[in-house]
C-alpha atoms as a PDB file:
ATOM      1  CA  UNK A   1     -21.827  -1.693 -27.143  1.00  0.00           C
ATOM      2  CA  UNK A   2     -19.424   1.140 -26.746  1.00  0.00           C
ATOM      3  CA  UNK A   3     -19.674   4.705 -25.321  1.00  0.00           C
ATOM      4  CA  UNK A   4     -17.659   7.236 -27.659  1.00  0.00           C
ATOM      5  CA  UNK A   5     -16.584  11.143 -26.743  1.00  0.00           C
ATOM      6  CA  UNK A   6     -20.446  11.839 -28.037  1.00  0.00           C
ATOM      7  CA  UNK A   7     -21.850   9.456 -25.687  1.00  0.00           C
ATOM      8  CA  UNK A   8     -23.809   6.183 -26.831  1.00  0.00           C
ATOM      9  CA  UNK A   9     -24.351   5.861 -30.683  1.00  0.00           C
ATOM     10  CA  UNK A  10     -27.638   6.677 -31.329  1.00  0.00           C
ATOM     11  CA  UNK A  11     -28.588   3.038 -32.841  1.00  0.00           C
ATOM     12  CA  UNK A  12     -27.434   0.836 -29.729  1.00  0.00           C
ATOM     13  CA  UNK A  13     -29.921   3.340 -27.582  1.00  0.00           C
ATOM     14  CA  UNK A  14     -33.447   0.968 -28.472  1.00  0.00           C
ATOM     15  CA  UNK A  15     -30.480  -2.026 -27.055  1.00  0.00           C
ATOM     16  CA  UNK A  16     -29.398  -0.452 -24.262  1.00  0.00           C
ATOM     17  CA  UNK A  17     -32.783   0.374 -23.181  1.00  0.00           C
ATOM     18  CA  UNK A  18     -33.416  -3.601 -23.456  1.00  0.00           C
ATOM     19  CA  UNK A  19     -30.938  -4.279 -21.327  1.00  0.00           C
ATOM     20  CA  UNK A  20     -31.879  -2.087 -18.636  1.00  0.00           C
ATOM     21  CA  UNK A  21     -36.200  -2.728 -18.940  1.00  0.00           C
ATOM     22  CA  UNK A  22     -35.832  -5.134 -16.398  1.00  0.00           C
ATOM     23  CA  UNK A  23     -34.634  -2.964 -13.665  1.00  0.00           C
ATOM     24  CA  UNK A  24     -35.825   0.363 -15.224  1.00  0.00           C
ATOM     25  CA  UNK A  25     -39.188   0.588 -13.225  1.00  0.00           C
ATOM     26  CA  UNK A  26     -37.112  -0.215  -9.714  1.00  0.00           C
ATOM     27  CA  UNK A  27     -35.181   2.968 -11.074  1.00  0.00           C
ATOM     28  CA  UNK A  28     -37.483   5.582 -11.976  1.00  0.00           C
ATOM     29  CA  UNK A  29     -39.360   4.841  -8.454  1.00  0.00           C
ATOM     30  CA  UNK A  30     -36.326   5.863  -6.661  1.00  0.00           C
ATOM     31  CA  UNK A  31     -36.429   9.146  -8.127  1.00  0.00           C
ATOM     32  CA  UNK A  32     -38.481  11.369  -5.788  1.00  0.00           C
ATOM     33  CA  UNK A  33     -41.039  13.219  -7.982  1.00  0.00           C
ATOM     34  CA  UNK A  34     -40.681  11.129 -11.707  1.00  0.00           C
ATOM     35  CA  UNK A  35     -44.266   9.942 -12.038  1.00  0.00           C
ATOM     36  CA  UNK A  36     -45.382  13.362 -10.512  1.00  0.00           C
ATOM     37  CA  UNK A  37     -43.346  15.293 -13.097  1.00  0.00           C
ATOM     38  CA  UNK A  38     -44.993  13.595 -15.861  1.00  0.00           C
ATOM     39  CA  UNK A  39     -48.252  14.367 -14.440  1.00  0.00           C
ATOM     40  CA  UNK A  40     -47.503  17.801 -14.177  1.00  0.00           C
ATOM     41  CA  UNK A  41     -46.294  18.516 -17.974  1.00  0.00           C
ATOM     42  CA  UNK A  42     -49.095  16.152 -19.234  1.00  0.00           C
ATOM     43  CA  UNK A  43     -51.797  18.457 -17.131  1.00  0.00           C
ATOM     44  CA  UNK A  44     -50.266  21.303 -18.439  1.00  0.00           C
ATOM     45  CA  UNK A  45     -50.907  20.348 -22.051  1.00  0.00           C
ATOM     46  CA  UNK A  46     -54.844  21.691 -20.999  1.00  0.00           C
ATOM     47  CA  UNK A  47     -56.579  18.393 -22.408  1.00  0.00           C
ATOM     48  CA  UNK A  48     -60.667  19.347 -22.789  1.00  0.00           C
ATOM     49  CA  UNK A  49     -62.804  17.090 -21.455  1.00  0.00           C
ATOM     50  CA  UNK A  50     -60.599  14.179 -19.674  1.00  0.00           C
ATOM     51  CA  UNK A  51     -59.608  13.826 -23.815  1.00  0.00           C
ATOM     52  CA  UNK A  52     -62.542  12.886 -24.622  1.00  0.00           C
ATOM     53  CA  UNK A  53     -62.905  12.565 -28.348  1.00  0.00           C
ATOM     54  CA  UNK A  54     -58.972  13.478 -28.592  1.00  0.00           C
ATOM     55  CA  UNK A  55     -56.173  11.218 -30.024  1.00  0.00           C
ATOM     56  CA  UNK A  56     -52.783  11.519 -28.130  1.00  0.00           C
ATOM     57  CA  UNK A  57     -49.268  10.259 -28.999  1.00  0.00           C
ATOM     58  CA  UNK A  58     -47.044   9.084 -26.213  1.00  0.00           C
ATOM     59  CA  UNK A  59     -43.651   9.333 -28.538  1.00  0.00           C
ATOM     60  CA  UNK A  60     -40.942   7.128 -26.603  1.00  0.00           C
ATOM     61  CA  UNK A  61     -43.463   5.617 -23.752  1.00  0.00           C
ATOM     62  CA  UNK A  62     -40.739   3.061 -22.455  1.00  0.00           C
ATOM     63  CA  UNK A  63     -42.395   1.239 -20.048  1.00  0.00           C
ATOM     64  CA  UNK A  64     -45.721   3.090 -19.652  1.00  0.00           C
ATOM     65  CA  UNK A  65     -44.933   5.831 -17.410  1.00  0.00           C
ATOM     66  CA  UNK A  66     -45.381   8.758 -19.823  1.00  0.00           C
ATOM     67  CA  UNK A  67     -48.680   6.776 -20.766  1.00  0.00           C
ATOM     68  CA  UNK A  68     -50.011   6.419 -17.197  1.00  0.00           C
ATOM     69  CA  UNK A  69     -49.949  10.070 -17.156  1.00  0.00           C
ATOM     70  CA  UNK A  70     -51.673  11.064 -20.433  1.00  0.00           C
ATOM     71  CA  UNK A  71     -54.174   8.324 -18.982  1.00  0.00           C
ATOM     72  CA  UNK A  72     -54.469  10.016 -15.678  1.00  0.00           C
ATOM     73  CA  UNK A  73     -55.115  13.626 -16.967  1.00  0.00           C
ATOM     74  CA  UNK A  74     -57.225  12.068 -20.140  1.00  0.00           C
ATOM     75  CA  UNK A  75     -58.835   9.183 -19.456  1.00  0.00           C
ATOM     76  CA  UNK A  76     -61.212   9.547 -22.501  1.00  0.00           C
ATOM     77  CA  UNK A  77     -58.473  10.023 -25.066  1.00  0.00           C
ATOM     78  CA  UNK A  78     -57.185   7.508 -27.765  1.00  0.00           C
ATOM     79  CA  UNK A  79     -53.702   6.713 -26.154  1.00  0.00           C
ATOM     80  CA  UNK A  80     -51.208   5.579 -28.877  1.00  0.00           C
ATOM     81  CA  UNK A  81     -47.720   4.786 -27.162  1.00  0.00           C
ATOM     82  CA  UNK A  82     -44.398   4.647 -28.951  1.00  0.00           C
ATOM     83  CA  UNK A  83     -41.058   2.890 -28.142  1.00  0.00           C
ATOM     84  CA  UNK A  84     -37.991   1.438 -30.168  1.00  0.00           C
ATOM     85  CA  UNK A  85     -36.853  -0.868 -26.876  1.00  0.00           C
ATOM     86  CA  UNK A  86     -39.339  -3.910 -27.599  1.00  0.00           C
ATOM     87  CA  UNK A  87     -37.736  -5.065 -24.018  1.00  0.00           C
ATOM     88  CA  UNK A  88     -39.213  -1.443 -22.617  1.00  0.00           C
ATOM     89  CA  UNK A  89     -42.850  -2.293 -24.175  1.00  0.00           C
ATOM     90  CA  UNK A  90     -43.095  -5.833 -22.955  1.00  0.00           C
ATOM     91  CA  UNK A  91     -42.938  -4.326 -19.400  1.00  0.00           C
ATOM     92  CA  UNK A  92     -45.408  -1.686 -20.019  1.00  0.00           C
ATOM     93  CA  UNK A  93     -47.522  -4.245 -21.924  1.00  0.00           C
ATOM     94  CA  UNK A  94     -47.667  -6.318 -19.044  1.00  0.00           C
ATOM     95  CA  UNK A  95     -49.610  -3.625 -16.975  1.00  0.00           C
ATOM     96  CA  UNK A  96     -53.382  -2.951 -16.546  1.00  0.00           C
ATOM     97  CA  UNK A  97     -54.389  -0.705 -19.628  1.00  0.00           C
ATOM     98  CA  UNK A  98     -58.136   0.328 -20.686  1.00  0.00           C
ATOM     99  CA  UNK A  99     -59.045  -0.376 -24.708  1.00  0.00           C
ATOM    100  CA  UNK A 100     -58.133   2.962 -25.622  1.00  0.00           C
ATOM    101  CA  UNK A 101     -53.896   2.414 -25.390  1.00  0.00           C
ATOM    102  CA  UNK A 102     -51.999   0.998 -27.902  1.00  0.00           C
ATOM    103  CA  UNK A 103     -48.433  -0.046 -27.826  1.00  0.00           C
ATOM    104  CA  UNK A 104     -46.712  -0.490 -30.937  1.00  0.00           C
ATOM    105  CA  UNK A 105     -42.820  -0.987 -31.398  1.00  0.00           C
ATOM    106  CA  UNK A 106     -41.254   1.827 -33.612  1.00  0.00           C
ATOM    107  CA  UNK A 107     -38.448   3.455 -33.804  1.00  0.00           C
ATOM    108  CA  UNK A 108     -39.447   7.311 -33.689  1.00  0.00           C
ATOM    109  CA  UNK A 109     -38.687   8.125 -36.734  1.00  0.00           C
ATOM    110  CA  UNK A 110     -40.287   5.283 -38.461  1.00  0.00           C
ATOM    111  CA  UNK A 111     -43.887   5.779 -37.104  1.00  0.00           C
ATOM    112  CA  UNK A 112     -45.524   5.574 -40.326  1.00  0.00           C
ATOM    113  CA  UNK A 113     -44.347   2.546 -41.776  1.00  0.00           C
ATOM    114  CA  UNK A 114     -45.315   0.761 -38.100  1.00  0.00           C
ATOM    115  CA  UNK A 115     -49.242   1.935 -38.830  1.00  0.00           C
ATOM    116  CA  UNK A 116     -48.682   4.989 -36.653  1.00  0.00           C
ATOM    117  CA  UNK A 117     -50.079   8.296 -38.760  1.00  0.00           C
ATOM    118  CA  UNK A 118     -51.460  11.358 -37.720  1.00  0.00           C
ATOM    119  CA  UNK A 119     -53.118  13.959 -37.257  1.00  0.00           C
ATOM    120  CA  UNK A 120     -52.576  13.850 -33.371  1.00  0.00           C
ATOM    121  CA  UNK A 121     -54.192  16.286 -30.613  1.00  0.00           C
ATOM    122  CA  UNK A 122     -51.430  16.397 -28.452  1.00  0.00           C
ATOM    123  CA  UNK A 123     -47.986  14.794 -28.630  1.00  0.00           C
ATOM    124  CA  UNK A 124     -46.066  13.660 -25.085  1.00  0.00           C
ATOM    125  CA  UNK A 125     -41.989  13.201 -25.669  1.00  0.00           C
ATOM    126  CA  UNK A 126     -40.657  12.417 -22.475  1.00  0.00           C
ATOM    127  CA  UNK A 127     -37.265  11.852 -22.155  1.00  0.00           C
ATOM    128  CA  UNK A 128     -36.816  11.298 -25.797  1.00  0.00           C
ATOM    129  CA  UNK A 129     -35.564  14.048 -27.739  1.00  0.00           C
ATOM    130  CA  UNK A 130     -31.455  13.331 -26.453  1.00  0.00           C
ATOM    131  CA  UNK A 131     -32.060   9.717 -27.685  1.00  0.00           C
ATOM    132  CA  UNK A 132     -32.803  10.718 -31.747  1.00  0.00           C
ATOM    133  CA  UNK A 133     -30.297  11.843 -33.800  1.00  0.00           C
ATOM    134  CA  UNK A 134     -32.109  14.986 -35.477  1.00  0.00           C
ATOM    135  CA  UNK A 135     -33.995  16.321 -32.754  1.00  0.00           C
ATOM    136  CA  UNK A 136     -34.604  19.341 -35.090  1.00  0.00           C
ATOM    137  CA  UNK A 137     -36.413  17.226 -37.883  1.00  0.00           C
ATOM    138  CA  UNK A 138     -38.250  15.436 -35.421  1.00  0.00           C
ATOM    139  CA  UNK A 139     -39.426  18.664 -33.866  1.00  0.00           C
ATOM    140  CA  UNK A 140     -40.624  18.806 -37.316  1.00  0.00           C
ATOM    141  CA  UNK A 141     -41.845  15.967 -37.814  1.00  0.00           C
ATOM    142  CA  UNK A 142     -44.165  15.867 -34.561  1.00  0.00           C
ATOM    143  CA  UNK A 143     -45.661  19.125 -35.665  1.00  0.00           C
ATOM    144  CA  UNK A 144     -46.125  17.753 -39.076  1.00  0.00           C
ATOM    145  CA  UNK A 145     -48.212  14.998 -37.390  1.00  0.00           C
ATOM    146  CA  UNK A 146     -50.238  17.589 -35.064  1.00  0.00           C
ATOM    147  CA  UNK A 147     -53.717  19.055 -36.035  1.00  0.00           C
ATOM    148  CA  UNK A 148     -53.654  22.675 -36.211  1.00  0.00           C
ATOM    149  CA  UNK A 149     -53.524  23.982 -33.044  1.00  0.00           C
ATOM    150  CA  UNK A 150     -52.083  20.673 -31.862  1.00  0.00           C
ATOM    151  CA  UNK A 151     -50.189  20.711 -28.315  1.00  0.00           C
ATOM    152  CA  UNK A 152     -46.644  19.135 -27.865  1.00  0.00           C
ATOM    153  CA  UNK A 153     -45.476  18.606 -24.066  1.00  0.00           C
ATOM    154  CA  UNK A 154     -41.149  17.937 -24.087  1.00  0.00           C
ATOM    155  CA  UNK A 155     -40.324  16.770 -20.825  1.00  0.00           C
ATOM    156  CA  UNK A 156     -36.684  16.766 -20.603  1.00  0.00           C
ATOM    157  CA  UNK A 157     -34.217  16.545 -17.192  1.00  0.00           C
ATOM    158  CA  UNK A 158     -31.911  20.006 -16.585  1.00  0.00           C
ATOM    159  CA  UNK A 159     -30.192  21.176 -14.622  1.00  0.00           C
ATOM    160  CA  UNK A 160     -30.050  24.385 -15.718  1.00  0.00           C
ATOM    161  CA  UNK A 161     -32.189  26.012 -12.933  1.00  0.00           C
ATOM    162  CA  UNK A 162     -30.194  23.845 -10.023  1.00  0.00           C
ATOM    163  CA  UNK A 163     -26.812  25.330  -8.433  1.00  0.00           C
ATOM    164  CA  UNK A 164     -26.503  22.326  -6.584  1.00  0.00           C
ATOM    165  CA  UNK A 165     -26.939  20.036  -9.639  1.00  0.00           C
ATOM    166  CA  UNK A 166     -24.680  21.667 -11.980  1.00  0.00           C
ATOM    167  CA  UNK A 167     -21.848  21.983  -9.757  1.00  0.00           C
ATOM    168  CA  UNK A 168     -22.719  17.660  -9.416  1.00  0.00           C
ATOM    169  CA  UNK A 169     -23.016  17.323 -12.950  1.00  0.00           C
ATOM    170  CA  UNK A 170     -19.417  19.453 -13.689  1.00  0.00           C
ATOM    171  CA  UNK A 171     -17.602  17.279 -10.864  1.00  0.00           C
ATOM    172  CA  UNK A 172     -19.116  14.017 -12.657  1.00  0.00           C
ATOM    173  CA  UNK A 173     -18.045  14.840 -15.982  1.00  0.00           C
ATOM    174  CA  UNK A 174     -14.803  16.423 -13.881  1.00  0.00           C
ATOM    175  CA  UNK A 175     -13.933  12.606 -12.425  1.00  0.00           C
ATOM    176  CA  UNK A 176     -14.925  10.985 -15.638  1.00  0.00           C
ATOM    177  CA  UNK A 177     -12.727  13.104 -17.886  1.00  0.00           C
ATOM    178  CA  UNK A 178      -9.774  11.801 -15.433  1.00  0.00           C
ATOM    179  CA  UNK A 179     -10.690   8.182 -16.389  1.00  0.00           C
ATOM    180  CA  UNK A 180     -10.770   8.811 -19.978  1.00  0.00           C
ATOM    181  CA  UNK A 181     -14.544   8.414 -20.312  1.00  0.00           C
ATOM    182  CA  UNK A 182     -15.891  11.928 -21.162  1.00  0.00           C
ATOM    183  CA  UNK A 183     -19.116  10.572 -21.651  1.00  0.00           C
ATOM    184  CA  UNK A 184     -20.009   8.171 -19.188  1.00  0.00           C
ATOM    185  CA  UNK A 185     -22.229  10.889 -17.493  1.00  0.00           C
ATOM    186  CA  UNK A 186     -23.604  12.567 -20.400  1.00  0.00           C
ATOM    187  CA  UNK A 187     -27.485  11.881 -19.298  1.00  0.00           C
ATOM    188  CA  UNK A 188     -26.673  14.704 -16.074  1.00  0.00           C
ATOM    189  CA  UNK A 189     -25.079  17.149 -18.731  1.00  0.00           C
ATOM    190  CA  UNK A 190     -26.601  20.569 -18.187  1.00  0.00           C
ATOM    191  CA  UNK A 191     -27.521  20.936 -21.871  1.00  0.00           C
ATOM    192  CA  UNK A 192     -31.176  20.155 -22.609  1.00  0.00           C
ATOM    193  CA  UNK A 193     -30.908  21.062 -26.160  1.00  0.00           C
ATOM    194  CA  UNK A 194     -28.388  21.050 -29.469  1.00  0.00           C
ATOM    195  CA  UNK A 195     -26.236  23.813 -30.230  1.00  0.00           C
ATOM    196  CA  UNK A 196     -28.950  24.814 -33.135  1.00  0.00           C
ATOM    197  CA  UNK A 197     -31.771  24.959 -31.454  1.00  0.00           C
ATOM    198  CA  UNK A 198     -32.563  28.649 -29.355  1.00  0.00           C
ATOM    199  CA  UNK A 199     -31.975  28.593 -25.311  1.00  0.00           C
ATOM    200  CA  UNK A 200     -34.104  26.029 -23.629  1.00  0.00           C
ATOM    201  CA  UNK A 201     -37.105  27.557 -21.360  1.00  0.00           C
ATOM    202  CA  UNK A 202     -40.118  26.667 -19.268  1.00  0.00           C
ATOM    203  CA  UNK A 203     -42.648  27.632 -21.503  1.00  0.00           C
ATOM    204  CA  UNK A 204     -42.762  28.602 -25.017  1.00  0.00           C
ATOM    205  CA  UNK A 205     -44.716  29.236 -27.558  1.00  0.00           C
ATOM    206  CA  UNK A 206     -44.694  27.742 -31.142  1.00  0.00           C
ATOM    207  CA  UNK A 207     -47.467  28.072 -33.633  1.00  0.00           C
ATOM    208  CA  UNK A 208     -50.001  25.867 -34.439  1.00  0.00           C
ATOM    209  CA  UNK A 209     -48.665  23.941 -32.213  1.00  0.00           C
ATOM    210  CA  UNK A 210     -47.581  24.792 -28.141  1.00  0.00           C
ATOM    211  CA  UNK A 211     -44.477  23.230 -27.297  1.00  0.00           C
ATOM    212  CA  UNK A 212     -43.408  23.161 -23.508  1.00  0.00           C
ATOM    213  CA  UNK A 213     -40.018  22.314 -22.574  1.00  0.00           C
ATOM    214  CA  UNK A 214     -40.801  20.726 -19.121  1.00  0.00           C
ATOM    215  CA  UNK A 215     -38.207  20.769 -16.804  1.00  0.00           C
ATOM    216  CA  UNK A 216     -37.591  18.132 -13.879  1.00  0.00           C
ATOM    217  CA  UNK A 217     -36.828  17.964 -11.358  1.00  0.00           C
ATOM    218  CA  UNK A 218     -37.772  21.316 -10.733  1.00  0.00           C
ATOM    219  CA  UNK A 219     -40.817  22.409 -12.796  1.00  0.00           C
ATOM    220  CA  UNK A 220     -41.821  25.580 -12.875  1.00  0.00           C
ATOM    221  CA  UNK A 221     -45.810  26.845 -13.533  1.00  0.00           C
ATOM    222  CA  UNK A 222     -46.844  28.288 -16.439  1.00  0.00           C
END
């Protein structure tokens, strides 16, 4: 597995999240705010009724953190959780889960051949969009699977709205330039989006369907 001037190819990303599943829950928990974060952009999505009656799509759950949060802010919902890391799942799998949360083992853009269909009341990508390699079609694709009216939560790291961060992230990519690996800190790039797609934001709207670009560390209300 190599890392190229465009950072890790897109198909060695389910492989390097293998590798890391062990370790990956140590990680996360030494991030002040992570599981908070997620609650925060899954409470914003507004569920009715703790989700009762609703059917929710954790797209790229890795090891059930994403999930805990839908869970948290809907504990009557239909939970289906996605992830192409079967390394990432078998952690998450291995946690205390009510009837209503399924795990199955897709890659994102293959949900429907895995059993995974719509429509969906609400869609959670956390942390997943920089791992696809259209993130415009599968933009598309999530609304596709939405009901009308449908809510879609992205929860993506930035550093957009962080002096201190940015200058971090420029002296990163800075030091690893001068080692010949101008990609070996990609994840900290201040760029939450493609060139294509329209400047990134807190909170906008996108009919039928409300899509939130969630920001961490620093969220911002509505």
């Amino acid at each position: 597995m190599s890392v190229g001037s465009s950072g890790l190819p897109r198909r060695d990303v389910p492989g390097a999240f293998d590798a890391g599943a062990p370790a990956y829950d140590r990680m996360v928990s030494s991030n002040p705010g992570y599981h908070a974060h997620l609650r925060f952009s899954a409470l914003r999505m507004q569920l009715p009724d703790h989700g009762r009656g609703q059917r929710l799509l954790d797209a790229g759950c890795g090891t059930g953190a994403s999930t805990a949060a839908l869970l948290a802010v809907a504990p009557a919902a239909e939970i289906i959780a996605v992830d192409a890391s079967s390394a990432m799942l078998d952690v998450a799998r291995r946690k205390s889960w009510p009837a209503s949360v399924r795990f199955v083992h897709s890659p994102i853009e293959e949900l429907a051949p895995h059993g995974v269909t719509g429509p969906f009341d609400a869609i959670l990508a956390a942390y997943l969009l920089r791992n696809v390699a259209d993130p415009d079609n599968q933009l598309r694709e999530f609304r596709r699977l939405l009901r009308p009216g449908g809510k879609l939560a992205v929860h993506e790291y930035s550093v957009r709205d962080s002096r201190a961060a940015a200058s971090t992230s420029r002296r990163l990519r800075g030091t690893s330039r001068s080692k010949s690996s101008p990609a070996a800190f990609s994840p900290t790039r201040p760029n939450c989006r493609p060139p294509s797609w329209p400047p990134c934001s807190t909170s906008t709207s996108w009919a039928p369907a409300k899509a939130w670009s969630s920001m961490s560390p620093t969220p911002t209300s509505m």
